[in-house]
Every structure is written in structure tokens, then in C-alpha cells.
C-alpha atoms as a PDB file:
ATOM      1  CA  UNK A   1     104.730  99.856 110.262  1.00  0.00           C
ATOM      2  CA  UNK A   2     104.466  96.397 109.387  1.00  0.00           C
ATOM      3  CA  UNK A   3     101.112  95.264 108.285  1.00  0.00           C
ATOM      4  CA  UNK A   4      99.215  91.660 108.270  1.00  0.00           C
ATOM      5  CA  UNK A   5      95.984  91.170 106.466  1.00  0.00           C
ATOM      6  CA  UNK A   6      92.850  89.007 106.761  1.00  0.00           C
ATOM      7  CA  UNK A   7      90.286  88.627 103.994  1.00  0.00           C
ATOM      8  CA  UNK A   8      87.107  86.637 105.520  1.00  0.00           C
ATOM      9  CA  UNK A   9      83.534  86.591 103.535  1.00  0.00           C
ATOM     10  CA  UNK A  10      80.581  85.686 104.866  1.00  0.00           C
ATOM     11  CA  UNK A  11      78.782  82.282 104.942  1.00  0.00           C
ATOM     12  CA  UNK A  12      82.400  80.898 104.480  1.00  0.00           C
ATOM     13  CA  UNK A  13      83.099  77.507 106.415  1.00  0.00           C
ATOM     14  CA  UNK A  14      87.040  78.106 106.144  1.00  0.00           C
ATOM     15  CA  UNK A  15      86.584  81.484 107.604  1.00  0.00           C
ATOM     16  CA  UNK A  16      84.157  80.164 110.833  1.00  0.00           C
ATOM     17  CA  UNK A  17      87.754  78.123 111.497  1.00  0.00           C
ATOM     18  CA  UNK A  18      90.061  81.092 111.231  1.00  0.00           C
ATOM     19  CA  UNK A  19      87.226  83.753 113.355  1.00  0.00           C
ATOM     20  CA  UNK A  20      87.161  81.118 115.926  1.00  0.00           C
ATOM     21  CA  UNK A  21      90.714  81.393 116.520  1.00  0.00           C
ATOM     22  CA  UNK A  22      90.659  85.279 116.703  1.00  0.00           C
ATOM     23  CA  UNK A  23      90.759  87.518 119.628  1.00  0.00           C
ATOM     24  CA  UNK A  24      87.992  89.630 118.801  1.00  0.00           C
ATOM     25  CA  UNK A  25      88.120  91.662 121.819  1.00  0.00           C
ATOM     26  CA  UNK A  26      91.661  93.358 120.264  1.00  0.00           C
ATOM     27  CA  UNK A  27      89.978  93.787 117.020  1.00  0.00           C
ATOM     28  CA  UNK A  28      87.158  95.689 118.574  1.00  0.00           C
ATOM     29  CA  UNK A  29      89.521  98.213 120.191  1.00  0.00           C
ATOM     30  CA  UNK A  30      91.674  98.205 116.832  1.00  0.00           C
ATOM     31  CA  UNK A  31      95.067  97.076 118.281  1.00  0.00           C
ATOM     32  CA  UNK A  32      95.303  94.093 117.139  1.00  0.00           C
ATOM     33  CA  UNK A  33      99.199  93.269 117.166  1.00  0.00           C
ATOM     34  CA  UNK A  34     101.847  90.701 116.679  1.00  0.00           C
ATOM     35  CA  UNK A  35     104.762  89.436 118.711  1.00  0.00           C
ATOM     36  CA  UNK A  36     106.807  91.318 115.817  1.00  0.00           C
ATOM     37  CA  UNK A  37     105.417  94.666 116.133  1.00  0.00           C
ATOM     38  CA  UNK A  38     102.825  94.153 113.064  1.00  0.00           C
ATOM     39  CA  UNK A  39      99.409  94.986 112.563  1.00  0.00           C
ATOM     40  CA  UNK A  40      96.665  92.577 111.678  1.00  0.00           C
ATOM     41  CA  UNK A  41      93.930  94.648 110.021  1.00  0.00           C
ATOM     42  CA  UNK A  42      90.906  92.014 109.077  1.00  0.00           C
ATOM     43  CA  UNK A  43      88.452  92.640 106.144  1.00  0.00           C
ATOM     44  CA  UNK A  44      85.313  90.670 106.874  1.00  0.00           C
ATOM     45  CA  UNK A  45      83.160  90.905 103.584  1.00  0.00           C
ATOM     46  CA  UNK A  46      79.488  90.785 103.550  1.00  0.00           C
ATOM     47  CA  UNK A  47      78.737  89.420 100.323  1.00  0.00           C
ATOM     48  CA  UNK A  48      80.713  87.620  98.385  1.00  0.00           C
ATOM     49  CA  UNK A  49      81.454  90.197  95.185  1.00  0.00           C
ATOM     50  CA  UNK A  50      82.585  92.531  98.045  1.00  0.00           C
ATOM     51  CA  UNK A  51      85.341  89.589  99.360  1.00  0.00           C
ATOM     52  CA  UNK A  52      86.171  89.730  95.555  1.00  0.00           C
ATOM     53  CA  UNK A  53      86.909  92.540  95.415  1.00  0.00           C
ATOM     54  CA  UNK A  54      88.994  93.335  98.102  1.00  0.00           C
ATOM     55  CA  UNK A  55      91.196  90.314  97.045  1.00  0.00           C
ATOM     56  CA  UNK A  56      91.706  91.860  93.411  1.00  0.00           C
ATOM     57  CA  UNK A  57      92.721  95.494  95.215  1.00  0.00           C
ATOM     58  CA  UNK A  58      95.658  93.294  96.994  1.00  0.00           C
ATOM     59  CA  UNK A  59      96.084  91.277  94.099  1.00  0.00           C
ATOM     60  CA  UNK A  60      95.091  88.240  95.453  1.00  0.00           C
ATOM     61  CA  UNK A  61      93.241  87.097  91.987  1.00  0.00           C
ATOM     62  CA  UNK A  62      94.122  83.430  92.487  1.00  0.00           C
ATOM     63  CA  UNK A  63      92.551  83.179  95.623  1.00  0.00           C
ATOM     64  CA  UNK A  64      89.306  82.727  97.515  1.00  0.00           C
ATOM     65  CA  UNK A  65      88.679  83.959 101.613  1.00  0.00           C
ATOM     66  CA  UNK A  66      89.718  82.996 103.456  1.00  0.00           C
ATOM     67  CA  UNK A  67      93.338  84.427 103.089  1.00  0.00           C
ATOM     68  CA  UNK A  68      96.143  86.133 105.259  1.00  0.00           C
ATOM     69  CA  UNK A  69      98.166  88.463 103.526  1.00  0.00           C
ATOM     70  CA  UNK A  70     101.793  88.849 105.042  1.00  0.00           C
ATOM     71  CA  UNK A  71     103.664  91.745 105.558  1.00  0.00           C
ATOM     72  CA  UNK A  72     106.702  90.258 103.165  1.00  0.00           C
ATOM     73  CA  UNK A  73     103.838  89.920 100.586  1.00  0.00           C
ATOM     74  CA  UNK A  74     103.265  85.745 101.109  1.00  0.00           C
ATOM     75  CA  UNK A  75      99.644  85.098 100.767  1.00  0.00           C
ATOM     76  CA  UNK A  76      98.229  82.127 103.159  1.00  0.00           C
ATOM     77  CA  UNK A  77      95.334  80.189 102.269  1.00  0.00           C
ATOM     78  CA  UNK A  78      94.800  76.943 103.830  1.00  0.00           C
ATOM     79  CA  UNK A  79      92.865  77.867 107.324  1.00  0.00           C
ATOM     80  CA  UNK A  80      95.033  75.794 109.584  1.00  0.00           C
ATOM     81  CA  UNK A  81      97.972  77.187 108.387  1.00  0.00           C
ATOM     82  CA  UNK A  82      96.249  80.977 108.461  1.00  0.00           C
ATOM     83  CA  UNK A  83      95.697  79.687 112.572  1.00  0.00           C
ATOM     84  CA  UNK A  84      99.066  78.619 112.907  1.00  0.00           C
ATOM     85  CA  UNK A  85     100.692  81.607 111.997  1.00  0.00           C
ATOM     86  CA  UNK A  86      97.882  83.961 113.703  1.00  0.00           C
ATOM     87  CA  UNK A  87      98.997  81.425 117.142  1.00  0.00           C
ATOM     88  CA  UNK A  88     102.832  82.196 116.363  1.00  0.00           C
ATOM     89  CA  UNK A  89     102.271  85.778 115.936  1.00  0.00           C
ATOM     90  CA  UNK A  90     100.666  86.278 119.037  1.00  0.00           C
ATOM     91  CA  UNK A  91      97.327  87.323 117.086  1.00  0.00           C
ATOM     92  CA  UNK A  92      95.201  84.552 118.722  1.00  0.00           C
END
């Protein structure tokens, strides 16, 4: 199954933006899915050594939350352009 992935941290301005354009009410019932069939699992971090690590296990080292993690491996980091593709996948 194809999989999408959110990293959000907390107290994280960029991150307000992308949680705004969520539809929490799909990721409270964990079926959260795009147009193409894919997942979108999101990892909200409480602190910000937590967010740090969870970008290291994906190997997202260059980075900083928030980020969207594509199925084809094509990290997102710019928060409009994390909405955009949420919008086009039918995530939002």
C-alpha cells in the first residue's frame, strides 16, 4: 500500500498552516486517504527532540517539521506546497 507521511512538532508556526488545512475528522478514525489509493499517516511530535527524531528514522536529517514525506520518497518542506499537494491528493 502506498504510504504518505506528515512530520508536525509542536509550537511550530509552519505546522499551524499545514493542521489547518487537514481533515482531522479522517485522521481521528485512521482512514485518512488519497485520490490515489495512499495513506497519509501524520506524526505530530510533542517536543521538539521527539520531531527530531522521527525525521532521522526516515532520514529526513536535512530537514525541520514541518515535512511531507511522499510515497516515491520526495520529501516536501515548504508549507504551501505541503497544502497544495495534501488539496490535490484529496487529503484536505
Amino acid at each position: 500500500m502506498k504510504t504518505d507521511r506528515l512530520f508536525l512538532a509542536r509550537q511550530c508556526p509552519d505546522c499551524t498552516t499545514v493542521k489547518k488545512a487537514l481533515n482531522f475528522k479522517s485522521i481521528e478514525r485512521d482512514n485518512f486517504l488519497g485520490k490515489g489509493g495512499q495513506r497519509l499517516f501524520v506524526f505530530n511530535a510533542i517536543s521538539n527532540d521527539a520531531c527530531r527524531e522521527m525525521l532521522d528514522m526516515y532520514g529526513l536529517q536535512a530537514y525541520f517539521a514541518p515535512v511531507l514525506l511522499t510515497d516515491s520518497r520526495v520529501a516536501i518542506s515548504k508549507p504551501s506546497t505541503i497544502v497544495d499537494y495534501l488539496r490535490k491528493n484529496g487529503m484536505s
